[in-house]
N, C-alpha and C. Protein backbone atom coordinates (compact mmCIF):
# COMPACT_ATOMS: atom_id res chain seq x y z
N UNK A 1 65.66 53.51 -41.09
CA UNK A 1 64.91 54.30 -40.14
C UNK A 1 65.84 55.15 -39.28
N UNK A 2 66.94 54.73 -38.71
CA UNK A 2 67.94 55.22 -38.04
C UNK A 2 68.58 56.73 -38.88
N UNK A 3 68.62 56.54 -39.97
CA UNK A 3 69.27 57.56 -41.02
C UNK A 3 67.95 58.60 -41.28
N UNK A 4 66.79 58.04 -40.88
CA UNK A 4 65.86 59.21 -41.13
C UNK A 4 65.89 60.04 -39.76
N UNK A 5 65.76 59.32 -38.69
CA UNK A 5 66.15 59.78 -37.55
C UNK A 5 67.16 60.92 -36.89
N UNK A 6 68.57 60.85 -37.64
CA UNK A 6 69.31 61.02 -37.61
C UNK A 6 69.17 62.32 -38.71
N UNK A 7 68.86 62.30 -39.68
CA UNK A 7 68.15 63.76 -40.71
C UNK A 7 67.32 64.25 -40.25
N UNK A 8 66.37 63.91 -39.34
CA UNK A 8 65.34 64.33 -38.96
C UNK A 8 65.91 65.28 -37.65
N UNK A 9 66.69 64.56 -36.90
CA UNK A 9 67.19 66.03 -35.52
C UNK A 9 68.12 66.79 -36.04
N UNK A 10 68.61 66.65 -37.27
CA UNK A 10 70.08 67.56 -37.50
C UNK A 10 68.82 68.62 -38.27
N UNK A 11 68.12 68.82 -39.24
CA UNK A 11 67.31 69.39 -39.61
C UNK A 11 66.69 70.00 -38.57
N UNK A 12 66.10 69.72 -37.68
CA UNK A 12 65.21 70.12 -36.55
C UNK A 12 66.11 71.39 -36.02
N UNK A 13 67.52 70.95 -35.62
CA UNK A 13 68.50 71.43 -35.06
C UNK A 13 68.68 72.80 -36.02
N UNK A 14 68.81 72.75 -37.34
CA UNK A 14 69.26 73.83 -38.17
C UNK A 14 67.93 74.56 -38.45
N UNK A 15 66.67 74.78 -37.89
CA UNK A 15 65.72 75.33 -37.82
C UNK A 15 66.03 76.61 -36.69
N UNK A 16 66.71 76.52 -35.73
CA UNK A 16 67.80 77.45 -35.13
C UNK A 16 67.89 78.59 -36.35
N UNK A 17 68.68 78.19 -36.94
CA UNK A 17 69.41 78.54 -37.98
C UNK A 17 68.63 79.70 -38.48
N UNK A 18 67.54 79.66 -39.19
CA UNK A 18 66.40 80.02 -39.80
C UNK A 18 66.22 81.39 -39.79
N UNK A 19 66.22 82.50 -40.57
CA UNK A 19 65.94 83.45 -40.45
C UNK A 19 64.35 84.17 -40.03
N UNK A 20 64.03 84.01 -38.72
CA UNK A 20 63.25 84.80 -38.49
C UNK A 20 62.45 86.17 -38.00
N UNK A 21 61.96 87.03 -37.91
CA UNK A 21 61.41 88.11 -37.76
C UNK A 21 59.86 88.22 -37.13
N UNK A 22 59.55 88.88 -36.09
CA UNK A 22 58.51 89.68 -35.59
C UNK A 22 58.13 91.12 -35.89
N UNK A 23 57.15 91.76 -36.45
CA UNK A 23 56.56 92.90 -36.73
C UNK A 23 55.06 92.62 -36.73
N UNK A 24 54.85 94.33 -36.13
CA UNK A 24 53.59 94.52 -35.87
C UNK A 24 52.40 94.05 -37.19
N UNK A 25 51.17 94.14 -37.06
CA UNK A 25 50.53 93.65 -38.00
C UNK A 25 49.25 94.82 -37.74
N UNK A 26 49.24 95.84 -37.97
CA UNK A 26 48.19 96.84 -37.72
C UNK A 26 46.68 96.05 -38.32
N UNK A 27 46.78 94.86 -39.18
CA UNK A 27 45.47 94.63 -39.92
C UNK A 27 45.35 93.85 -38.99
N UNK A 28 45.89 92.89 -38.12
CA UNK A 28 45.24 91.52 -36.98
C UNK A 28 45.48 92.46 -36.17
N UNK A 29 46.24 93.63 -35.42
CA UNK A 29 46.39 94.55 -34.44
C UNK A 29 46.65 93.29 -33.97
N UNK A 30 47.85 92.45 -33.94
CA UNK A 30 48.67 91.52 -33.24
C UNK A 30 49.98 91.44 -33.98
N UNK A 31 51.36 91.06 -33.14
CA UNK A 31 52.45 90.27 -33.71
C UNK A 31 52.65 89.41 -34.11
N UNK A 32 53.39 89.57 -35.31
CA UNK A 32 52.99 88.26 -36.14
C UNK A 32 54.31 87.73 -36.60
N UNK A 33 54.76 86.76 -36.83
CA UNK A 33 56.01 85.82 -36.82
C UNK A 33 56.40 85.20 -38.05
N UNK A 34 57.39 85.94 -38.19
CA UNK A 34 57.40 85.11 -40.05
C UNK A 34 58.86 84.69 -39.90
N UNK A 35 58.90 83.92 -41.23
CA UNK A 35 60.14 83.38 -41.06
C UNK A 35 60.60 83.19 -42.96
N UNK A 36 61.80 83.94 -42.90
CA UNK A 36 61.76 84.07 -44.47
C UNK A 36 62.08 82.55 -45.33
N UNK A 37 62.69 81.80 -44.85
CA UNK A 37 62.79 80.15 -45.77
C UNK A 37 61.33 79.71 -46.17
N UNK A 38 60.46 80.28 -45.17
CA UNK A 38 59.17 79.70 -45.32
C UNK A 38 57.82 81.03 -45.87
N UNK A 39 58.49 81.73 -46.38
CA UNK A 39 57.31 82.70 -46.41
C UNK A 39 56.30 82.56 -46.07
N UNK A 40 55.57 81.30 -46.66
CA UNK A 40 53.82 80.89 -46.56
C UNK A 40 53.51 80.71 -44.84
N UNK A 41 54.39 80.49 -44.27
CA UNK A 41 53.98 80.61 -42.76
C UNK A 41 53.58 81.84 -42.33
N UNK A 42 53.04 82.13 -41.21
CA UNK A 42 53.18 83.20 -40.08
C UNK A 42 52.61 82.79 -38.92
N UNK A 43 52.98 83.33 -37.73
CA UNK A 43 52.36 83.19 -36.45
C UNK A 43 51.21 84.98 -36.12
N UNK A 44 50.33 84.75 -35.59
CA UNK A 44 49.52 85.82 -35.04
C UNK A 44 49.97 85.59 -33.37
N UNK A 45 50.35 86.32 -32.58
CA UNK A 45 50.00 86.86 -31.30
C UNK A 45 50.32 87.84 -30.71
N UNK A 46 49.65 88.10 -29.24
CA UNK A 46 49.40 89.43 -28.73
C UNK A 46 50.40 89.93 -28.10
N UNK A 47 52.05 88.88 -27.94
CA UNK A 47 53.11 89.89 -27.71
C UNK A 47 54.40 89.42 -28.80
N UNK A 48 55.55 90.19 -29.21
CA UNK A 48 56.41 89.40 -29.84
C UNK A 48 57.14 88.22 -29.54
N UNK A 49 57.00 88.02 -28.27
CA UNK A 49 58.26 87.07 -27.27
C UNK A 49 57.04 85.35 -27.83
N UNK A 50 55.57 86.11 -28.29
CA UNK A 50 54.95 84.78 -27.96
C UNK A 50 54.77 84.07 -29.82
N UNK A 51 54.83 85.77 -30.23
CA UNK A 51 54.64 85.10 -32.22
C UNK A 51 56.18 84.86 -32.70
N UNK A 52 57.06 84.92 -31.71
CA UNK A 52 58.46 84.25 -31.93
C UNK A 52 58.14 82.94 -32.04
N UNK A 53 57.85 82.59 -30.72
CA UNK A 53 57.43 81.33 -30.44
C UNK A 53 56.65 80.18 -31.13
N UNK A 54 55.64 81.18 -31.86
CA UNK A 54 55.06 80.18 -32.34
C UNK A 54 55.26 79.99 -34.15
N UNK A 55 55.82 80.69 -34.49
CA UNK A 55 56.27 80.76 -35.94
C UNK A 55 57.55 79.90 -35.38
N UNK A 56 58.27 79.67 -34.40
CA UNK A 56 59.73 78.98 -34.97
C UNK A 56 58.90 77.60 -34.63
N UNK A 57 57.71 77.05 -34.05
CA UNK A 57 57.28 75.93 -33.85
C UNK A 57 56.67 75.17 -35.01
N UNK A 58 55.97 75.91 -35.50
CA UNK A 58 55.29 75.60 -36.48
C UNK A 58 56.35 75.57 -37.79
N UNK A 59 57.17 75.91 -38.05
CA UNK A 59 58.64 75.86 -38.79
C UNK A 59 58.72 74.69 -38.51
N UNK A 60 59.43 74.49 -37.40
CA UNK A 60 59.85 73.05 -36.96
C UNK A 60 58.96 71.80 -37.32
N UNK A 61 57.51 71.62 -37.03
CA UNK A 61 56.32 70.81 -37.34
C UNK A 61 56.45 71.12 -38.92
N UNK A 62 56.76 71.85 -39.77
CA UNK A 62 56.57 71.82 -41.30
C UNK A 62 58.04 71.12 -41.72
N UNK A 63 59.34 71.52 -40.91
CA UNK A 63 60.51 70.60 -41.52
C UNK A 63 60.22 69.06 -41.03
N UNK A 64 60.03 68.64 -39.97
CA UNK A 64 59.72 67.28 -39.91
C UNK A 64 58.81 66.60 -40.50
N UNK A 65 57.57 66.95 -41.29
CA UNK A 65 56.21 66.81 -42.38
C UNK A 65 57.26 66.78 -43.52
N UNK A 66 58.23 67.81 -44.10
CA UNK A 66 58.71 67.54 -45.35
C UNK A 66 59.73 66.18 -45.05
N UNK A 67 59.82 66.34 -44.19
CA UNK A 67 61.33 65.58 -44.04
C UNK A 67 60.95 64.24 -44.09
N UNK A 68 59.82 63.26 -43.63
CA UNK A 68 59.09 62.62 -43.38
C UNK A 68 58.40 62.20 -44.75
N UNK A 69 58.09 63.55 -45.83
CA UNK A 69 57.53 63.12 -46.81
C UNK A 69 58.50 63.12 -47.74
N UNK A 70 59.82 62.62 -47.64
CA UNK A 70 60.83 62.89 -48.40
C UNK A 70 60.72 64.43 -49.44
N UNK A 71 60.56 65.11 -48.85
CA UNK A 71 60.70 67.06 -49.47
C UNK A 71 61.59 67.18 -49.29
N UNK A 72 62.49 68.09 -50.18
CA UNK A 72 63.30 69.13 -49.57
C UNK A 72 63.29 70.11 -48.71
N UNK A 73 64.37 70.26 -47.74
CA UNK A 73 64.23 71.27 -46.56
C UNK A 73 64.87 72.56 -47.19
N UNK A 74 64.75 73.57 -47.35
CA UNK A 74 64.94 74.76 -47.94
C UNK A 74 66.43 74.78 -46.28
N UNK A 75 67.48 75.22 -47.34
CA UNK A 75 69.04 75.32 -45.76
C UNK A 75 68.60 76.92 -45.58
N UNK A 76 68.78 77.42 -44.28
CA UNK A 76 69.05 78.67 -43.71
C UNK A 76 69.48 79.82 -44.53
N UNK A 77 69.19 80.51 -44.96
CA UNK A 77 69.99 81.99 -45.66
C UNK A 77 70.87 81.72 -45.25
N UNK A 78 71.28 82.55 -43.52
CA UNK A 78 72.51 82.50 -43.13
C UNK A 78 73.66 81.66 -43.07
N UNK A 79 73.62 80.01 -43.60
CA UNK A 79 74.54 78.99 -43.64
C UNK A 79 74.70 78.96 -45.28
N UNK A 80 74.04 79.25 -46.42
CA UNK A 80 74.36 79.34 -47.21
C UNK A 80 75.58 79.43 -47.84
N UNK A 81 76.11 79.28 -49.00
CA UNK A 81 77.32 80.21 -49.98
C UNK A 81 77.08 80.62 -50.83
N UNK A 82 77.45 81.97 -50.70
CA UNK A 82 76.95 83.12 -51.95
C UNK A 82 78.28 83.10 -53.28
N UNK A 83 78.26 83.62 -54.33
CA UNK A 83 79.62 84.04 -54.75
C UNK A 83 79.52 85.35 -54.95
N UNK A 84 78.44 86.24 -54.60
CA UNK A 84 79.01 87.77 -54.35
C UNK A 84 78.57 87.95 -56.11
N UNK A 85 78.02 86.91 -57.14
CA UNK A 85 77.10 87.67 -58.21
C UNK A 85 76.30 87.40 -57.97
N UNK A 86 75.67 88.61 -59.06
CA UNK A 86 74.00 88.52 -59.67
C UNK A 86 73.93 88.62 -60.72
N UNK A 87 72.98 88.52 -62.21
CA UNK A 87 73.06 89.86 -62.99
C UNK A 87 71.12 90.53 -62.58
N UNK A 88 71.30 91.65 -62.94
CA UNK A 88 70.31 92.84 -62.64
C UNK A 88 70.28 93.12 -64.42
N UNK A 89 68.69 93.23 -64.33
CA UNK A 89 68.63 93.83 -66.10
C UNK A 89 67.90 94.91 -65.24
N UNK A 90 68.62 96.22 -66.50
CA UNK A 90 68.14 97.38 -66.35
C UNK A 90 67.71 98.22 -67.20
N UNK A 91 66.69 99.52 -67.70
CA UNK A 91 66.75 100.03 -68.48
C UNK A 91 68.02 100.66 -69.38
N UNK A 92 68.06 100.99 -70.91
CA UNK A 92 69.35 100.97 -71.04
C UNK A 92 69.87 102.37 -70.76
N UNK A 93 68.48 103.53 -70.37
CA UNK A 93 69.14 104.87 -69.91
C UNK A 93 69.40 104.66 -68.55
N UNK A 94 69.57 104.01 -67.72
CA UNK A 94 69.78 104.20 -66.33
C UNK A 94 71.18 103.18 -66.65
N UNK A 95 71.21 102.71 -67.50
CA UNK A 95 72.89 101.71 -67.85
C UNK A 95 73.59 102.95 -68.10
N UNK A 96 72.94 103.56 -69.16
CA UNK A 96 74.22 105.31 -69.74
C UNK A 96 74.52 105.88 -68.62
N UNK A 97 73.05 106.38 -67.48
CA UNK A 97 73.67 107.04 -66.27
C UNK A 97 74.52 106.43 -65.55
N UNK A 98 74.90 105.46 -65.10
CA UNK A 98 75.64 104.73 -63.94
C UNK A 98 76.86 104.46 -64.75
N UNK A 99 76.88 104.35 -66.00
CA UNK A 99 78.27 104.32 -66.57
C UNK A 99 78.63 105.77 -66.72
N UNK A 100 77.64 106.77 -66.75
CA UNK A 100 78.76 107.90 -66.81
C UNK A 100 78.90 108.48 -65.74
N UNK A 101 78.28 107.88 -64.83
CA UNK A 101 78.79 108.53 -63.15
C UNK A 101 80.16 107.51 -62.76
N UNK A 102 80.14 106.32 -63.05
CA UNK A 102 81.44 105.57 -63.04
C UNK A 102 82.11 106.56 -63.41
N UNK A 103 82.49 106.47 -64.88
CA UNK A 103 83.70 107.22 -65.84
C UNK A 103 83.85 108.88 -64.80
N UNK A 104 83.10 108.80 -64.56
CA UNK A 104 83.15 110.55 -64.07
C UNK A 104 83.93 110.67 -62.84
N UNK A 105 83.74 109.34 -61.91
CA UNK A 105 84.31 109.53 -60.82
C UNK A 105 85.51 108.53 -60.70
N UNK A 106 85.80 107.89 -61.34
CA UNK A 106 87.17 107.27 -62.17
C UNK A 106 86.78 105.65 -61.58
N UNK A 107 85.67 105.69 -61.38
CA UNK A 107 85.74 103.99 -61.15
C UNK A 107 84.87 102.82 -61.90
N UNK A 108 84.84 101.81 -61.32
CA UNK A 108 84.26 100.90 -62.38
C UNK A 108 82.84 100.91 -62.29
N UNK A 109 81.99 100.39 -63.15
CA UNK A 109 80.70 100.11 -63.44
C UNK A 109 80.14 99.79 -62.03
N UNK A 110 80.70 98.40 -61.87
CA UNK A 110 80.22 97.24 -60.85
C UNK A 110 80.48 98.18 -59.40
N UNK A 111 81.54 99.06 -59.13
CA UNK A 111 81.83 99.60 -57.82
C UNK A 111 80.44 100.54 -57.57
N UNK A 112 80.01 101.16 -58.75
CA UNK A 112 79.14 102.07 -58.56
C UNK A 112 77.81 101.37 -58.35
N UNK A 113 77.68 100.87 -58.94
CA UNK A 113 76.32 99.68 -58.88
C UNK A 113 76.37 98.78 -56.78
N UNK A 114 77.54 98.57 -56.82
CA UNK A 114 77.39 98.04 -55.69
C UNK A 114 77.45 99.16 -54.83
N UNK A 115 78.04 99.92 -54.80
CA UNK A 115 77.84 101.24 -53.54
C UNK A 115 76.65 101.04 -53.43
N UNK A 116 75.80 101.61 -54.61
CA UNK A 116 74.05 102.16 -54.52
C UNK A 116 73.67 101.06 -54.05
N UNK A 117 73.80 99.58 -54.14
CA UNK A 117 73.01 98.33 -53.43
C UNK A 117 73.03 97.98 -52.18
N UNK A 118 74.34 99.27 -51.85
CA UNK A 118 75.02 98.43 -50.30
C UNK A 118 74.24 99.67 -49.42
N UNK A 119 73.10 100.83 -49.84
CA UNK A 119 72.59 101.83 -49.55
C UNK A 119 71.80 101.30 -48.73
């Protein structure tokens, strides 16, 4: 019990962590609170300071429910480790263009591909 305890506030704690966002919602004509680990959530209210509020709460009440039901807690984007790949499938004429804008401008495939991603 102690060890669930103990997972249970460090989790709570890394809900901090959590990437979240406020934007308008022209269809509720309210702010609405999302939080990307959790897509299926959102908060509705009538200022941002308050659908902050209530999307990081209700976050919190859904990690202690998984945590509780032995679930996995989805970790933070931002604490993550990336290694900087992907692969991307692409049509194979937009592969000819980007390789001959590489060759053209003397650099590699991947430099050109990542410029345009980093747009």
């Amino acid at each position: 019990m102690r060890d669930l305890t103990k997972r249970l506030t460090q989790m709570i704690t890394d809900t901090d962590k959590y990437t979240y966002r406020v934007t308008w919602s022209d269809e509720d004509s309210e702010f609405v609170g999302l939080c990307a680990e959790y897509p299926m959530l959102s908060w509705l209210a009538a200022s941002p300071e308050k659908a902050l509020q209530g999307i990081r709460s209700i976050v919190k009440d859904c990690v202690e429910d998984m945590i509780k039901n032995r679930e996995d807690v989805p970790r933070p984007i931002a604490i993550r480790q990336y290694s900087g790949k992907f692969m991307v499938r692409i049509p194979p004429e937009v592969h000819r263009h980007l390789a001959t804008e590489a060759a053209e401008s003397g650099v590699s495939l991947n430099r050109i591909a990542s410029a345009k991603l980093a747009r």
